[in-house]
Protein backbone atom coordinates (compact mmCIF):
# COMPACT_ATOMS: atom_id res chain seq x y z
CA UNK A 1 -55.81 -8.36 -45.81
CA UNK A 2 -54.90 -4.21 -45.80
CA UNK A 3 -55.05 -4.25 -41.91
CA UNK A 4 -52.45 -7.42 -41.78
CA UNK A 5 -50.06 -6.40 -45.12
CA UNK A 6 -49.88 -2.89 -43.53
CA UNK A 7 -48.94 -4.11 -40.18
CA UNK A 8 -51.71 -2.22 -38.43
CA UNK A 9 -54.37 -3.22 -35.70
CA UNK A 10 -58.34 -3.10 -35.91
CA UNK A 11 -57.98 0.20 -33.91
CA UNK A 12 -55.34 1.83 -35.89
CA UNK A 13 -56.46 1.05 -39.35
CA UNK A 14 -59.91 2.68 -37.96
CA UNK A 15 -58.14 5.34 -36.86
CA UNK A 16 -56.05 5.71 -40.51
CA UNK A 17 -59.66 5.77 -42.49
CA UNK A 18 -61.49 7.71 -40.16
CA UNK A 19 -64.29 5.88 -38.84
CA UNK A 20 -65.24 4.57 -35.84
CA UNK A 21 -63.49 1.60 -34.60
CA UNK A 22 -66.66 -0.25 -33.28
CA UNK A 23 -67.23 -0.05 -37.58
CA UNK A 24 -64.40 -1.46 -38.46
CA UNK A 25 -65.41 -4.22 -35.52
CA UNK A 26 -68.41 -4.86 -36.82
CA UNK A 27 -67.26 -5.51 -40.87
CA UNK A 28 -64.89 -7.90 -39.53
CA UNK A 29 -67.43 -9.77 -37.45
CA UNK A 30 -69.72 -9.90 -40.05
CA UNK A 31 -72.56 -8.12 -38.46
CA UNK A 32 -72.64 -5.02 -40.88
CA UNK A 33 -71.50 -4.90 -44.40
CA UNK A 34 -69.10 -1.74 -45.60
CA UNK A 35 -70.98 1.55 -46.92
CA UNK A 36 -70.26 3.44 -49.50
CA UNK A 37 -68.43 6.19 -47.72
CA UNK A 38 -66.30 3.00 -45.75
CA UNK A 39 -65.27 1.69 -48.95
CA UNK A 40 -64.45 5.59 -50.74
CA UNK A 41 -62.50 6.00 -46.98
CA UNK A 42 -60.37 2.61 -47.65
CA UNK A 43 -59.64 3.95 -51.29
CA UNK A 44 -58.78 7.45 -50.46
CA UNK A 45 -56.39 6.56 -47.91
CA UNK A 46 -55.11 3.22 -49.66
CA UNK A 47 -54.68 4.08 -53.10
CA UNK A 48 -52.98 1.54 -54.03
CA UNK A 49 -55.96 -0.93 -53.16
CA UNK A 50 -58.32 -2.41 -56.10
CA UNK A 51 -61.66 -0.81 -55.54
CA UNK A 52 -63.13 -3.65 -57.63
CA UNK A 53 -61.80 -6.41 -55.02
CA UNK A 54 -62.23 -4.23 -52.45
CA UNK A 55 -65.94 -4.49 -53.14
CA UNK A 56 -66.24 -8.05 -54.85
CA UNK A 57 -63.38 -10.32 -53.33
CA UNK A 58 -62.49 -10.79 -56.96
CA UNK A 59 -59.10 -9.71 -58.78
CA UNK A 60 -59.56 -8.16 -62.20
CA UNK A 61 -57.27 -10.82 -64.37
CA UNK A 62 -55.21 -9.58 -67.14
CA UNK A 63 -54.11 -11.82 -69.53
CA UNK A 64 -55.06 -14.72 -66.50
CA UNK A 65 -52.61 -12.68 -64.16
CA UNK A 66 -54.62 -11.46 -61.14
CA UNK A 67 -53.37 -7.73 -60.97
CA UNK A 68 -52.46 -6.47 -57.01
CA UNK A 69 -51.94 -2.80 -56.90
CA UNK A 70 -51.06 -3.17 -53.42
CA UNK A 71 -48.61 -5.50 -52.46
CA UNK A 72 -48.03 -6.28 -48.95
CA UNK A 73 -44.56 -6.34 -46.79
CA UNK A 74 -43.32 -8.86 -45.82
CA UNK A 75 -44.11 -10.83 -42.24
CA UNK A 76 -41.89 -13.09 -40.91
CA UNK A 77 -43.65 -15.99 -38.80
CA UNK A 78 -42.78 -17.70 -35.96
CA UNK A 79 -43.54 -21.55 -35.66
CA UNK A 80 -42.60 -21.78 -31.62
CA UNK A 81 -45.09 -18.53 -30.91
CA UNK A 82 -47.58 -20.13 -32.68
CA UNK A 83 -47.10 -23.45 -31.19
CA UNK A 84 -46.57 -21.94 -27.39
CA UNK A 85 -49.85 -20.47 -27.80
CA UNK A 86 -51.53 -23.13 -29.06
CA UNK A 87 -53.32 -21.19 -31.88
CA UNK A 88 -54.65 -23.42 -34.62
CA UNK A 89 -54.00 -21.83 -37.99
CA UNK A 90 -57.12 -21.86 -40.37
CA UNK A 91 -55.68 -20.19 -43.67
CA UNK A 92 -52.39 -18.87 -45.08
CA UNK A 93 -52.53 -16.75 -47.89
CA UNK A 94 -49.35 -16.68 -50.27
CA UNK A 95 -48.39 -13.48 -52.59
CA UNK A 96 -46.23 -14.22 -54.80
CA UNK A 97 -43.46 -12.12 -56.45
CA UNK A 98 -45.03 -12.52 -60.19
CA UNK A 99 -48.47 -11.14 -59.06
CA UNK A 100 -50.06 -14.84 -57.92
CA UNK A 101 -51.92 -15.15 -54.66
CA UNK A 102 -52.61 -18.29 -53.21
CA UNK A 103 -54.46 -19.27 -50.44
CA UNK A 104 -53.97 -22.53 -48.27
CA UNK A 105 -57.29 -23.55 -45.57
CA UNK A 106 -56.69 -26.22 -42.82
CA UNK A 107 -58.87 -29.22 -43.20
């Protein structure tokens, strides 16, 4: 979610943190989980970013309003360049402009 709100690729958001990009690779894939110093890296150069769901998937909730400290821009999508490519979409994930996320999976 940081690497796609931010705009950035694999490489660049390696790049941003500091660590090698065959890391960030590898988190992504599945194949390693995040250290310590990965997830301090993240922090220190995304403040913005919950540590807590940086490390548990889970929002703190507030009065039953997930909290996002780091909101993301937003992307504009293309229907045709999805359809030309033939790319078969598996989630969307909606933020919301009162703090709600929600998240849509294909059947």
């Amino acid at each position: 979610m940081i690497i796609h709100s931010h705009h950035l690729t694999n490489a660049s958001f390696a790049d941003k943190i500091g660590v090698q990009r065959s890391s960030v690779s590898h988190i992504l894939k599945g194949r390693n989980k995040p250290s310590l110093d990965f997830i301090q890296r993240v922090i220190t150069n995304f403040p913005r970013v919950d540590a807590h769901w940086l490390i548990t998937g889970q929002m703190k909730e507030a009065n039953n309003e997930p909290q996002i400290l780091d909101e993301p821009e937003p992307v504009s999508f293309q229907q045709s360049t999805l359809i030309e490519k033939e790319q078969e979409v598996k989630r969307v994930i909606l933020f919301y402009a009162n703090g709600k996320i929600e998240e849509i999976k294909s059947s």
